[in-house]
C-alpha atoms as a PDB file:
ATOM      1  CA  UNK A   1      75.870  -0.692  33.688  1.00  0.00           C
ATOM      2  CA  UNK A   2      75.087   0.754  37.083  1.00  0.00           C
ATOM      3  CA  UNK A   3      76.097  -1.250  40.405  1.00  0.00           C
ATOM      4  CA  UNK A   4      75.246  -0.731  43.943  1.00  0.00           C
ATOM      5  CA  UNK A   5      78.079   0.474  46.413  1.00  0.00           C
ATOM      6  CA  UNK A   6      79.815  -1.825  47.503  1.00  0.00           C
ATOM      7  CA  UNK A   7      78.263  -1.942  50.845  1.00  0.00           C
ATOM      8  CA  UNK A   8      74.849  -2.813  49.055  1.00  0.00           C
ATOM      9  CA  UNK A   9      75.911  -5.302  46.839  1.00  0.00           C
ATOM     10  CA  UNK A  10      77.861  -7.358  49.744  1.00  0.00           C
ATOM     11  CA  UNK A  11      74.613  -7.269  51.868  1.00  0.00           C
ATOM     12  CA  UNK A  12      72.723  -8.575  48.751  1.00  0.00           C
ATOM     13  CA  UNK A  13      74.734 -11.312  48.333  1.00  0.00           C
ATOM     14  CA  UNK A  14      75.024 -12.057  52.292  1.00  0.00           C
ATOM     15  CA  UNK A  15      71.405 -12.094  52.376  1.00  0.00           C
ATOM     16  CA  UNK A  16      71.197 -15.005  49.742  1.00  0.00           C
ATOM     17  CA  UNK A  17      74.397 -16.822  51.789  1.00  0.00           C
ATOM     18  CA  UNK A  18      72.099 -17.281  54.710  1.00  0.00           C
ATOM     19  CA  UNK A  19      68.969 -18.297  52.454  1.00  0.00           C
ATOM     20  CA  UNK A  20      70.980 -21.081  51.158  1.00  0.00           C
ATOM     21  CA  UNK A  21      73.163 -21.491  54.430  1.00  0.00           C
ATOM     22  CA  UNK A  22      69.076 -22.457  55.910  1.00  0.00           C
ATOM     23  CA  UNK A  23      67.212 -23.874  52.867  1.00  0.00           C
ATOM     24  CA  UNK A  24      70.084 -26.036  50.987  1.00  0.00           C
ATOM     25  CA  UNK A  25      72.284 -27.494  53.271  1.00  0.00           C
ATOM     26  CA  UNK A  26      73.903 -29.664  50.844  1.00  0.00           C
ATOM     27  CA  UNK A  27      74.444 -26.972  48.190  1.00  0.00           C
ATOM     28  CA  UNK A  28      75.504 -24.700  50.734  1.00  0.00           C
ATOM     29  CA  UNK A  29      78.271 -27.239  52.200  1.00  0.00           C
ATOM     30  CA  UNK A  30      79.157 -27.952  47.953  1.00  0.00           C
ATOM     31  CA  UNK A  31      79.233 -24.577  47.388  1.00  0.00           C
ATOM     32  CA  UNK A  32      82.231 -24.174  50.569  1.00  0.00           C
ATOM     33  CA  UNK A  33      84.413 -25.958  48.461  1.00  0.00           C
ATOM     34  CA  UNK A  34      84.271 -23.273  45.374  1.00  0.00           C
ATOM     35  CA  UNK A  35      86.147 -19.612  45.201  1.00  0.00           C
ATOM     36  CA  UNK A  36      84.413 -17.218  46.747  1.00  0.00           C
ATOM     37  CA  UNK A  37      83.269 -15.512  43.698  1.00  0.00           C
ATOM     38  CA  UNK A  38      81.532 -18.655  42.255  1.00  0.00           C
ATOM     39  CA  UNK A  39      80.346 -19.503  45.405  1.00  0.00           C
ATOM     40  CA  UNK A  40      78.568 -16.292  46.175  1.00  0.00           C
ATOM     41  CA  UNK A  41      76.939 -16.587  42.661  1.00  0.00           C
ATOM     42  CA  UNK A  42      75.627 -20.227  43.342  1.00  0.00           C
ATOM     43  CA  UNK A  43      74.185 -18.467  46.385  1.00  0.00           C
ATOM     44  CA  UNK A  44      72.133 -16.144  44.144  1.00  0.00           C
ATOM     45  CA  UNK A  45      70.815 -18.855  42.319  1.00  0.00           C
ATOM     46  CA  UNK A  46      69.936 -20.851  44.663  1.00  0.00           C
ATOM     47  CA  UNK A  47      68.341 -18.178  46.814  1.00  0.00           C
ATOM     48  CA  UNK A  48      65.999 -16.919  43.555  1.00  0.00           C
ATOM     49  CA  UNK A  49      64.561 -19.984  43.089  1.00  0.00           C
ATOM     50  CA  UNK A  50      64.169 -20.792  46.848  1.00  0.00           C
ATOM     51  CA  UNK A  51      62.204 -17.208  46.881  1.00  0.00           C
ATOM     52  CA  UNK A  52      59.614 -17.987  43.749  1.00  0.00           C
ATOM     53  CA  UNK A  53      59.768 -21.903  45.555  1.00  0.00           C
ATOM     54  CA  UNK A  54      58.210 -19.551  48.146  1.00  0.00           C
ATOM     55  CA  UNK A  55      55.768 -17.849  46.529  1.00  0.00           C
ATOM     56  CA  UNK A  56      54.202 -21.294  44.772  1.00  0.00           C
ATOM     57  CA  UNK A  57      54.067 -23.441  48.211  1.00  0.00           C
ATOM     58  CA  UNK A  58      50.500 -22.451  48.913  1.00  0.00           C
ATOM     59  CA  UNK A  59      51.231 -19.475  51.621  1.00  0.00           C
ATOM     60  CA  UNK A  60      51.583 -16.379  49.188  1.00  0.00           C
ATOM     61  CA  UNK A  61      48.191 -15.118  48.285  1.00  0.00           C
ATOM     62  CA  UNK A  62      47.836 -14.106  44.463  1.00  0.00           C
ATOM     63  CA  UNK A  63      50.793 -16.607  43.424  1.00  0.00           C
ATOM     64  CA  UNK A  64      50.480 -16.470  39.957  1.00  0.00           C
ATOM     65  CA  UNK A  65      50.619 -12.413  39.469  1.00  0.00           C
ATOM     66  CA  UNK A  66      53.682 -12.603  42.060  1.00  0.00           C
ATOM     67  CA  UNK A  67      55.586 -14.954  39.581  1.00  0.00           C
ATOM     68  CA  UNK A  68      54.261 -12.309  36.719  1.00  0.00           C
ATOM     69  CA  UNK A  69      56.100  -9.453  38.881  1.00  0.00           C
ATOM     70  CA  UNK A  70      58.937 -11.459  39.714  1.00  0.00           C
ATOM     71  CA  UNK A  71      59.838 -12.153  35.798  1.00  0.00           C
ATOM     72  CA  UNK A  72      58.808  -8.384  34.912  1.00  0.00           C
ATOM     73  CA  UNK A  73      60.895  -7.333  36.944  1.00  0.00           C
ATOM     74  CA  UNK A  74      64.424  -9.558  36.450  1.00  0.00           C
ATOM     75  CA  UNK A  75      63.364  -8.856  32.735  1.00  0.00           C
ATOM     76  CA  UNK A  76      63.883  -4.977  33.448  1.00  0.00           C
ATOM     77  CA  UNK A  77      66.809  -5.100  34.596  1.00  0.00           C
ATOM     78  CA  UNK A  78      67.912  -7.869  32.371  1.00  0.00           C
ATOM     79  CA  UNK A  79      66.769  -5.328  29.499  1.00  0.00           C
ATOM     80  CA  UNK A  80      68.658  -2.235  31.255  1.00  0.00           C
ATOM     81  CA  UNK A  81      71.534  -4.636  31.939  1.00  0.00           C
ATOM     82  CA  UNK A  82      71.229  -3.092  35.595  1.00  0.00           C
ATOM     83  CA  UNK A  83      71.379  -5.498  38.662  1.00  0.00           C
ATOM     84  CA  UNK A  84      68.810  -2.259  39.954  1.00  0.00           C
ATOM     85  CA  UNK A  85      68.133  -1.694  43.639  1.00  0.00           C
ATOM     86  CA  UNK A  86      69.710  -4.006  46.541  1.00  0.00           C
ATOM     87  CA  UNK A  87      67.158  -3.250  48.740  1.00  0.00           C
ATOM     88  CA  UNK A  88      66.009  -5.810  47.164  1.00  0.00           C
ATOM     89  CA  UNK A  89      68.693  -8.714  47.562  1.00  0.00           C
ATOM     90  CA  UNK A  90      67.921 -11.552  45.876  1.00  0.00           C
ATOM     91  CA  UNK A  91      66.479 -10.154  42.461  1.00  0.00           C
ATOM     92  CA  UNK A  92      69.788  -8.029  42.858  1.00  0.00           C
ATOM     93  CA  UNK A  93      71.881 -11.083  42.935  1.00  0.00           C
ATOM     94  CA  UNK A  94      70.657 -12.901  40.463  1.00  0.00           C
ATOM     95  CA  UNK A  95      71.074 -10.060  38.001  1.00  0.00           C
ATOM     96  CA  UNK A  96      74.084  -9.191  38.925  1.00  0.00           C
ATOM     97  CA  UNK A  97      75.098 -12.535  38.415  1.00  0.00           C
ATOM     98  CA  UNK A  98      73.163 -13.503  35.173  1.00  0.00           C
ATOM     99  CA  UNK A  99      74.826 -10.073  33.540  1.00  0.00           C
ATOM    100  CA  UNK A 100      78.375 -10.597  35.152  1.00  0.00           C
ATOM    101  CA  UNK A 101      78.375 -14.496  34.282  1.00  0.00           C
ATOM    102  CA  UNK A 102      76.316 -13.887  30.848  1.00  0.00           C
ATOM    103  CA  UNK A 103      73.245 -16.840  31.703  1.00  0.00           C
ATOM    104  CA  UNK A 104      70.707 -17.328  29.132  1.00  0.00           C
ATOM    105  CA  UNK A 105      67.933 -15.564  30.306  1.00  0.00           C
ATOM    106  CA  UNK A 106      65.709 -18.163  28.897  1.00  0.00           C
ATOM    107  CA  UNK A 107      67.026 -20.502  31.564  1.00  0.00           C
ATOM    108  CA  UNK A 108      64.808 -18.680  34.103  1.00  0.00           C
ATOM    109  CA  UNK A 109      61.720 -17.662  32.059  1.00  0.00           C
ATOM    110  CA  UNK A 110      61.739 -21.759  31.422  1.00  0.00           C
ATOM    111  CA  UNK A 111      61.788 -22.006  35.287  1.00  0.00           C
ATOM    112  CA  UNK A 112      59.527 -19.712  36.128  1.00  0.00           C
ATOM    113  CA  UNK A 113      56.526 -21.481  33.613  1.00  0.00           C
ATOM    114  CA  UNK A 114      57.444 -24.754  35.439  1.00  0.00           C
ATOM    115  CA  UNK A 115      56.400 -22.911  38.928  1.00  0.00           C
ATOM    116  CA  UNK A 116      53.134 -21.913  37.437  1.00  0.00           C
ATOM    117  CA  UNK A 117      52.519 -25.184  37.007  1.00  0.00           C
ATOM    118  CA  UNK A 118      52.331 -25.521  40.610  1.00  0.00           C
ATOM    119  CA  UNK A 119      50.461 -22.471  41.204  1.00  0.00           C
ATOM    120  CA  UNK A 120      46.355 -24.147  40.650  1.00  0.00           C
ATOM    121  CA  UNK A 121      44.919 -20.298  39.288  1.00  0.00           C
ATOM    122  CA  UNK A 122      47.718 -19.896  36.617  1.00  0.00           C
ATOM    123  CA  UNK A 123      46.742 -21.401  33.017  1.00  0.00           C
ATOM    124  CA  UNK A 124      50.280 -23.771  33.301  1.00  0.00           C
ATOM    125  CA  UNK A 125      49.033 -25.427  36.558  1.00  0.00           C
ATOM    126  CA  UNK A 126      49.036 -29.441  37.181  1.00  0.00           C
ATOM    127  CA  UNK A 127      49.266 -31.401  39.935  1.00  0.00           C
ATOM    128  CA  UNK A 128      49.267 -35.003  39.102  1.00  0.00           C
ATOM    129  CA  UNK A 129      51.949 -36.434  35.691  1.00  0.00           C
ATOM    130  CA  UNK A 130      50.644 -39.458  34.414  1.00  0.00           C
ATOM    131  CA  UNK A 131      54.246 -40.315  32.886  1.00  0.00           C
ATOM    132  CA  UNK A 132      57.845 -39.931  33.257  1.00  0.00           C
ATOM    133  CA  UNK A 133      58.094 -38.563  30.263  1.00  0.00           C
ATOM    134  CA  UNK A 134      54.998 -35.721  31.457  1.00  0.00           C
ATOM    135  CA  UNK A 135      57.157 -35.464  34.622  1.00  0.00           C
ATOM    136  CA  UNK A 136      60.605 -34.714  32.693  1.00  0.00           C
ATOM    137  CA  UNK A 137      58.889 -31.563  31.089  1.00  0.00           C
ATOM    138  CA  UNK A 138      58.273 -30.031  34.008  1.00  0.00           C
ATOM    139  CA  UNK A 139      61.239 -30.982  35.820  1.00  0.00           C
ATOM    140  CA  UNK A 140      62.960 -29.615  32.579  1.00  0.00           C
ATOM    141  CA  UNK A 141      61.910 -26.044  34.127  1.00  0.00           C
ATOM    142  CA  UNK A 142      62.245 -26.765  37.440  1.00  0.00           C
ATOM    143  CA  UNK A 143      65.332 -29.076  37.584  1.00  0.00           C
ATOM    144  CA  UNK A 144      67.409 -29.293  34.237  1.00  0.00           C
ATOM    145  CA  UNK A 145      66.831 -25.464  33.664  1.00  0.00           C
ATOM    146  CA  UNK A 146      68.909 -24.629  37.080  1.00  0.00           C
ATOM    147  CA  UNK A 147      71.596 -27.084  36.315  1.00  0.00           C
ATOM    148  CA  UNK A 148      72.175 -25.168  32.777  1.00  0.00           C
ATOM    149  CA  UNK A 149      71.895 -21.685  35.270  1.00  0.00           C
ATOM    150  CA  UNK A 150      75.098 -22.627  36.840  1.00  0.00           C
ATOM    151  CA  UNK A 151      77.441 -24.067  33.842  1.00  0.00           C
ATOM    152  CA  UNK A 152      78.660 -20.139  33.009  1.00  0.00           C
ATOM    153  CA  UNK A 153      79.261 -19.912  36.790  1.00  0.00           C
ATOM    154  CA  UNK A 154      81.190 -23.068  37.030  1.00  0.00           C
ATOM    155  CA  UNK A 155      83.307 -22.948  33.901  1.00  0.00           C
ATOM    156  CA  UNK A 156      83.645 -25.542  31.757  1.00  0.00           C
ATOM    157  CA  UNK A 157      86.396 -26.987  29.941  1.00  0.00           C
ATOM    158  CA  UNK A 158      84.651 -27.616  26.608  1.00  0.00           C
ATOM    159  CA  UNK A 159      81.755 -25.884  24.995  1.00  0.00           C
ATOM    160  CA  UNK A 160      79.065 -25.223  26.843  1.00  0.00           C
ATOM    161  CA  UNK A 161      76.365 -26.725  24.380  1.00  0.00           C
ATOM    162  CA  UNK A 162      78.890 -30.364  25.222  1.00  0.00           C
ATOM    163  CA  UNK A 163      78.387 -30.197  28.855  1.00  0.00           C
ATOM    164  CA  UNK A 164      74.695 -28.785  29.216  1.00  0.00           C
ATOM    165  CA  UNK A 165      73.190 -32.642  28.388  1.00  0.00           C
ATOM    166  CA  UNK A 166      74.695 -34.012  31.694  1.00  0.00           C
ATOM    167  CA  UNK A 167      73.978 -30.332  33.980  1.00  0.00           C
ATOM    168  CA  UNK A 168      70.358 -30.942  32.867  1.00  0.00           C
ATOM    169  CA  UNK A 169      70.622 -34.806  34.018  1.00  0.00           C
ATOM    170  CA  UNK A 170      72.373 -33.783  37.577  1.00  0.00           C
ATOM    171  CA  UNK A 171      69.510 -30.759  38.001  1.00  0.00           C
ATOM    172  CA  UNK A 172      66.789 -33.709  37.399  1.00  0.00           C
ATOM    173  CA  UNK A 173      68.367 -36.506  39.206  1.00  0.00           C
ATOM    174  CA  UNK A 174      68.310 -33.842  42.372  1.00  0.00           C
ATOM    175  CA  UNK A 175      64.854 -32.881  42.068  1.00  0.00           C
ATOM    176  CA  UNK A 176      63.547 -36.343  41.238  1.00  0.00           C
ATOM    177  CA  UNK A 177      65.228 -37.436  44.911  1.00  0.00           C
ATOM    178  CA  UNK A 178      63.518 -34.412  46.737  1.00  0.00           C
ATOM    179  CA  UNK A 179      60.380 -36.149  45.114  1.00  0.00           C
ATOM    180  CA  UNK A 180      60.955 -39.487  47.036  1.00  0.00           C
ATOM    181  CA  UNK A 181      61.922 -38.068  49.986  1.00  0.00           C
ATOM    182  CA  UNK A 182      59.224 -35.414  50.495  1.00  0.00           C
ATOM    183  CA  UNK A 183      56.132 -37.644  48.845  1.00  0.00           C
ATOM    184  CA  UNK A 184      54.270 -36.648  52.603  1.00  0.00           C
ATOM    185  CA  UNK A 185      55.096 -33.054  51.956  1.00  0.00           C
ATOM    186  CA  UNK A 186      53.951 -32.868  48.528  1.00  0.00           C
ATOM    187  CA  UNK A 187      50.615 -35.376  49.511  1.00  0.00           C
ATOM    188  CA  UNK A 188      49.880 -32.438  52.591  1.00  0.00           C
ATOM    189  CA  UNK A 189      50.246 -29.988  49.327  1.00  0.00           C
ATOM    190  CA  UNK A 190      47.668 -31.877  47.272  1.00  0.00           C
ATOM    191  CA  UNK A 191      50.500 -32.336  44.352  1.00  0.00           C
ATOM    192  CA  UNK A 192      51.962 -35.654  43.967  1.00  0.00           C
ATOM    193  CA  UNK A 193      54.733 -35.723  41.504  1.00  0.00           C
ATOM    194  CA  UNK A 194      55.670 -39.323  41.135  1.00  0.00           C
ATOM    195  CA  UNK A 195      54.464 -40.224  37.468  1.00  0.00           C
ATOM    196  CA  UNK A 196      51.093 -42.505  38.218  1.00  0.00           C
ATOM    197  CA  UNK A 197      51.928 -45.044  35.343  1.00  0.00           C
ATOM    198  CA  UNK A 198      55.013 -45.866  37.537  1.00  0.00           C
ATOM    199  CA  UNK A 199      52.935 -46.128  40.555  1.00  0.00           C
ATOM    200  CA  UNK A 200      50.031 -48.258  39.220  1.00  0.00           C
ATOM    201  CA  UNK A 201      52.100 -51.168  37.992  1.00  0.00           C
ATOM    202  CA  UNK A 202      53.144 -51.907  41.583  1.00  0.00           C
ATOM    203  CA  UNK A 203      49.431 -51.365  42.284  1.00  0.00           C
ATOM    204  CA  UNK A 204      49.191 -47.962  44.000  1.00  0.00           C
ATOM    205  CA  UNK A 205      46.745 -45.403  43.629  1.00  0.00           C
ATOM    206  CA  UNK A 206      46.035 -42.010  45.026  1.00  0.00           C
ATOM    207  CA  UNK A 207      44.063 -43.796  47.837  1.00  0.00           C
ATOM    208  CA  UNK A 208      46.874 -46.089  48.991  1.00  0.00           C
ATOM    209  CA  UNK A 209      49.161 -43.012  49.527  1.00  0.00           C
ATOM    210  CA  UNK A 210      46.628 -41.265  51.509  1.00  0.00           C
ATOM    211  CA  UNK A 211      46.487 -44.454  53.317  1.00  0.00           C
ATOM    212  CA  UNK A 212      49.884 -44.432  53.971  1.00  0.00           C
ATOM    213  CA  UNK A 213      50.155 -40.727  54.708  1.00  0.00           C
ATOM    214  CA  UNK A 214      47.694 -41.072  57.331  1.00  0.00           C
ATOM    215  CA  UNK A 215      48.913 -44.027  59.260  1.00  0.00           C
ATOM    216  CA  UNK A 216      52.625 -43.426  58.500  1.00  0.00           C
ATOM    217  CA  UNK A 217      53.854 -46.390  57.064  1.00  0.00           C
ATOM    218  CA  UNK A 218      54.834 -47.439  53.830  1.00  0.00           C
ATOM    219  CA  UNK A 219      52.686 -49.843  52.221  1.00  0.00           C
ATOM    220  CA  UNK A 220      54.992 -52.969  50.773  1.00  0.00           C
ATOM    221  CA  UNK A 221      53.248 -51.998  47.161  1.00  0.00           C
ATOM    222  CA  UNK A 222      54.348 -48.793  47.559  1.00  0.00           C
ATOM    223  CA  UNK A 223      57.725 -49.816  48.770  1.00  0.00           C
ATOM    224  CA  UNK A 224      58.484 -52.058  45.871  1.00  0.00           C
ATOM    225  CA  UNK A 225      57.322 -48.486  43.689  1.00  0.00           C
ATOM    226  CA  UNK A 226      59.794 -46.680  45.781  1.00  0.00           C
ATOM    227  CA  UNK A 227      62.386 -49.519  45.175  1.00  0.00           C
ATOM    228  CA  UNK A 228      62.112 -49.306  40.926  1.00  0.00           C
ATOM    229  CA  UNK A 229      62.188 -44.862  41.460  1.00  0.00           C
ATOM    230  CA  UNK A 230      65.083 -44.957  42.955  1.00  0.00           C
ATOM    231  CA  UNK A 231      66.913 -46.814  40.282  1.00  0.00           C
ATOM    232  CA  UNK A 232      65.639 -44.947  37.668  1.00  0.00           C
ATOM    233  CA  UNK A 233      67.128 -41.869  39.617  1.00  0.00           C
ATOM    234  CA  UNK A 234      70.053 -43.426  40.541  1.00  0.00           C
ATOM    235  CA  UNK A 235      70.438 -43.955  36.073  1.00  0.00           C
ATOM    236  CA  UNK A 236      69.982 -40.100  35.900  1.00  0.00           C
ATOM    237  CA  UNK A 237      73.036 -39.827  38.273  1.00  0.00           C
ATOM    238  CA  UNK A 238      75.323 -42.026  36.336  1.00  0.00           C
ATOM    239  CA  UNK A 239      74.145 -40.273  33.124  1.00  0.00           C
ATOM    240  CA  UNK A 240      75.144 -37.067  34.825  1.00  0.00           C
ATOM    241  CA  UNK A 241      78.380 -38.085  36.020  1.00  0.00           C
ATOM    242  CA  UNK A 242      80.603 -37.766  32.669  1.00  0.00           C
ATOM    243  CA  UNK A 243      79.694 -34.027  32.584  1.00  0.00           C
ATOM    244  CA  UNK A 244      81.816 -33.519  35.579  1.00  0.00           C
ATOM    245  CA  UNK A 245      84.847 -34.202  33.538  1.00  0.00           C
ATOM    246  CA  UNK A 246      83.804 -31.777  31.217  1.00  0.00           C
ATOM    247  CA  UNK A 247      83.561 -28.481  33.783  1.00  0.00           C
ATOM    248  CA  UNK A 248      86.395 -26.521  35.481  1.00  0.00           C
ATOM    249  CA  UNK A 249      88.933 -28.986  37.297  1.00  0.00           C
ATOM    250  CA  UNK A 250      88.491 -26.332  40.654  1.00  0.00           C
ATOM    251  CA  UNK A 251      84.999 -26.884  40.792  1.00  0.00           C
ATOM    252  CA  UNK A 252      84.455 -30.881  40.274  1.00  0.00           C
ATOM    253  CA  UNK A 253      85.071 -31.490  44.098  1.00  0.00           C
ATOM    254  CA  UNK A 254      82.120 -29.087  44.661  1.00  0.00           C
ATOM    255  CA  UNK A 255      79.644 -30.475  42.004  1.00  0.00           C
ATOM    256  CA  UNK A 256      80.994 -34.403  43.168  1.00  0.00           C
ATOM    257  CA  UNK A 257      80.313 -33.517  46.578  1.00  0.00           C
ATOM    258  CA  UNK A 258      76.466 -32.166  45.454  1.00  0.00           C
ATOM    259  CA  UNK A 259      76.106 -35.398  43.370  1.00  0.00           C
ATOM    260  CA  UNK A 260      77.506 -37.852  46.136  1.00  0.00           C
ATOM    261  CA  UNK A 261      75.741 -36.122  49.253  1.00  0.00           C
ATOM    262  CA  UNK A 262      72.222 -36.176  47.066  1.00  0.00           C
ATOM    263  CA  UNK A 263      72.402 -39.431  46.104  1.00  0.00           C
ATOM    264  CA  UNK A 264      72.848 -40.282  49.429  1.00  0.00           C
ATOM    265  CA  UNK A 265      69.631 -39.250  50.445  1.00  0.00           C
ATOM    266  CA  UNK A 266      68.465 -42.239  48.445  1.00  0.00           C
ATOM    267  CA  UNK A 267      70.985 -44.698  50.179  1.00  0.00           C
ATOM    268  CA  UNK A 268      68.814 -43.051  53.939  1.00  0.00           C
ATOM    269  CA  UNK A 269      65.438 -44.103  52.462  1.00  0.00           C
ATOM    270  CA  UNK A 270      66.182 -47.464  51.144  1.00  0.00           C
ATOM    271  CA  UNK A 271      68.222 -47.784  54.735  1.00  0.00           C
ATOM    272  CA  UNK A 272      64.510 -46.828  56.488  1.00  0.00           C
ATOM    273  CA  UNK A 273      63.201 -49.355  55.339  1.00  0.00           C
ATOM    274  CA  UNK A 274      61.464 -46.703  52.783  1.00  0.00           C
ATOM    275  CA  UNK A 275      59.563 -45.241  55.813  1.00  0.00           C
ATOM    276  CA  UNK A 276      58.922 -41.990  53.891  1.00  0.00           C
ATOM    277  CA  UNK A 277      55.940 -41.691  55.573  1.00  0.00           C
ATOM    278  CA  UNK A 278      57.349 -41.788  59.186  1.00  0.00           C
ATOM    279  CA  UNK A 279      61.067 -39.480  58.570  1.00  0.00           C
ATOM    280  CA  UNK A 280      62.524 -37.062  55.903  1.00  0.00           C
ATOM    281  CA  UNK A 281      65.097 -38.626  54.778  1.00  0.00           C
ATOM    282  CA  UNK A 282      68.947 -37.025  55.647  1.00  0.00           C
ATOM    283  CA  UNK A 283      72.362 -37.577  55.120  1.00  0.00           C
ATOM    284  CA  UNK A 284      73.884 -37.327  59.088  1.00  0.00           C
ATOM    285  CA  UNK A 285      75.805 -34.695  59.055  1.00  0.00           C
ATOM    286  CA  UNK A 286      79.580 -35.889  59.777  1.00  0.00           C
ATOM    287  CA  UNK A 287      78.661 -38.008  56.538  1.00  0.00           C
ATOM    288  CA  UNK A 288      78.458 -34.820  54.738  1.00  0.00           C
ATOM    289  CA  UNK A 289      81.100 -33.246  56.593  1.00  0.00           C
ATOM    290  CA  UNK A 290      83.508 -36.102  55.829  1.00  0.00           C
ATOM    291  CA  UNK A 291      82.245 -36.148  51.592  1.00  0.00           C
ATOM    292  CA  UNK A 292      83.371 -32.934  51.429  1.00  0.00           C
ATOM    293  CA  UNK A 293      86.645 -33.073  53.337  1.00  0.00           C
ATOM    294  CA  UNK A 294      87.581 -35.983  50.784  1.00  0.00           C
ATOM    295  CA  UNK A 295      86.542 -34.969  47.848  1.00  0.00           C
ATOM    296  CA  UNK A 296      88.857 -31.343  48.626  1.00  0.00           C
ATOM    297  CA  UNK A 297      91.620 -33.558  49.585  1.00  0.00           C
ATOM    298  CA  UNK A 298      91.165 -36.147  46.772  1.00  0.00           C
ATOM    299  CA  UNK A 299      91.244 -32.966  43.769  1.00  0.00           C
ATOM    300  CA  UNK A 300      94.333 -31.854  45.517  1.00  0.00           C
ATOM    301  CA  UNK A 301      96.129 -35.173  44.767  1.00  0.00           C
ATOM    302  CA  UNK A 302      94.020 -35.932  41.332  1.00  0.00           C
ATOM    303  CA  UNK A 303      92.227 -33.047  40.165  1.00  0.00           C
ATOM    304  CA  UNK A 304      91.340 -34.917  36.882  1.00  0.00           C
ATOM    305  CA  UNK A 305      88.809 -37.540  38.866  1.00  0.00           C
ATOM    306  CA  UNK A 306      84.990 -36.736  37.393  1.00  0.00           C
ATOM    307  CA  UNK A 307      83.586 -39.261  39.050  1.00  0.00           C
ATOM    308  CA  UNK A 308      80.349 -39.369  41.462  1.00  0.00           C
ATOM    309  CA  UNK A 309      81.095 -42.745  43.316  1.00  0.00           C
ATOM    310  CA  UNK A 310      82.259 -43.481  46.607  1.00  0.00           C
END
């Protein structure tokens, strides 16, 4: 297998440090507390899906044949078992670090049908899930699929096939919080991805959350919708929180800090008063600051600890 120089393959991977340094702060300040060569390679990972995130957000004309390139062309060099050119950084990255960390390549081809489904000319595409369970398929792709990603990266201290039912559960239980936090975002997008089965039996409809969108404030139907969603994710996070146990002690203060800090967001909406509507939802920042700081300290004294509470 060919690599870069050096030179090239360091500004590769600094290229995806600042993507996720900008686009994830949480997963960049989780990914502080890992060695440097994990952390670079959750830094590739996160900054290839934040790219093809890109292309499927509406402002990329032709979305669907740019996913089609973007998979032709990790499958190349997946097939030549070549990370190939770092002029272009992030599919360089992510190569390099599917071949060095040997990551099912089927991980990504499953996350790269769940973006067509967000792209409206691709064959895949959907916008509204009448069900949790319809929901759950595509965050399978979108969510689960990047949590099973990182388990070669992170090292585990069983088989992998043990600890890839609780990744999938942490990858889901993130994505369904960026789905009650950014409900306005996704609205502006058309999509709405909170499953409308869940929504009706507190009595809201499409209309109410255009109603709410457009004044700003949440609706006490919607609120007591909000109120049941977050439970059910905060079930997802306590499913997920065994499979901490089960990866490399040096990495659970990272992957407890990602799980705490995310969680958290939840803990900022219900403390808004659910204003979704009227603020994005954030954990301050000397919050996060002081998560990580404890959870670095607390594996130095008990590096056994798996847990995601406080």
């Amino acid at each position: 297998m060919n690599r870069a120089d050096d030179g090239g393959e360091l500004a590769a991977y600094r290229r995806c440090e600042r993507i996720s340094a900008t686009h994830g702060r949480t997963y960049f300040l989780a990914a502080r507390l890992l060695s440097p060569e994990r952390r670079r390679a959750v830094h590739a990972l996160y900054a290839f899906a934040r790219s093809v995130d890109d292309i499927v957000d509406g402002s990329v004309k032709d979305a669907a044949l740019q996913l089609d390139r973007v998979e032709k062309r990790l499958r190349a060099r997946l097939d030549e078992r070549d990370p190939g050119d770092p002029g272009e950084p992030v599919l360089f990255a992510v190569s390099d670090t599917i071949l060095r960390y040997d990551i099912a390549p089927e991980h990504f081809w499953i996350f790269l049908d769940a973006m067509r489904m967000d792209v409206a000319e691709a064959p895949l595409f959907r916008n509204r899930y009448a069900t949790m369970t319809e929901l759950r398929e595509y965050m399978r792709g979108s969510a689960a699929a990047i949590g099973l990603q990182l388990l070669p990266v992170l090292g585990t201290v069983t088989s992998v096939a043990e600890a890839e039912p609780a990744a999938a559960a942490l990858g889901e239980a993130f994505q369904l919080t960026n789905f009650l936090r950014d409900i306005a975002e996704d609205l502006d997008r058309g999509r709405i991805y909170l499953p409308t089965d869940e929504l009706t039996a507190f009595g809201v409809d499409e209309a109410l959350l255009t109603h709410c969108r457009r004044t700003g404030h949440t609706d006490p139907r919607l609120r007591r919708a909000l109120s049941h969603l977050i439970a059910v994710n905060r079930d997802l996070y306590r499913t997920a929180t065994p499979g901490i146990g089960l990866l490399n002690p040096r990495v659970r203060p990272a992957i407890r800090t990602a799980g705490i800090l995310y969680a958290g967001i939840l803990d900022e909406i219900e403390r808004s008063g659910h204003e979704v509507f009227a603020r994005r939802a954030v954990v301050p920042t000397r919050r996060r600051i002081w998560v990580a700081a404890r959870e670095f300290t607390g594996s130095m004294r008990d590096p056994r600890r798996p847990g995601l509470g406080p």
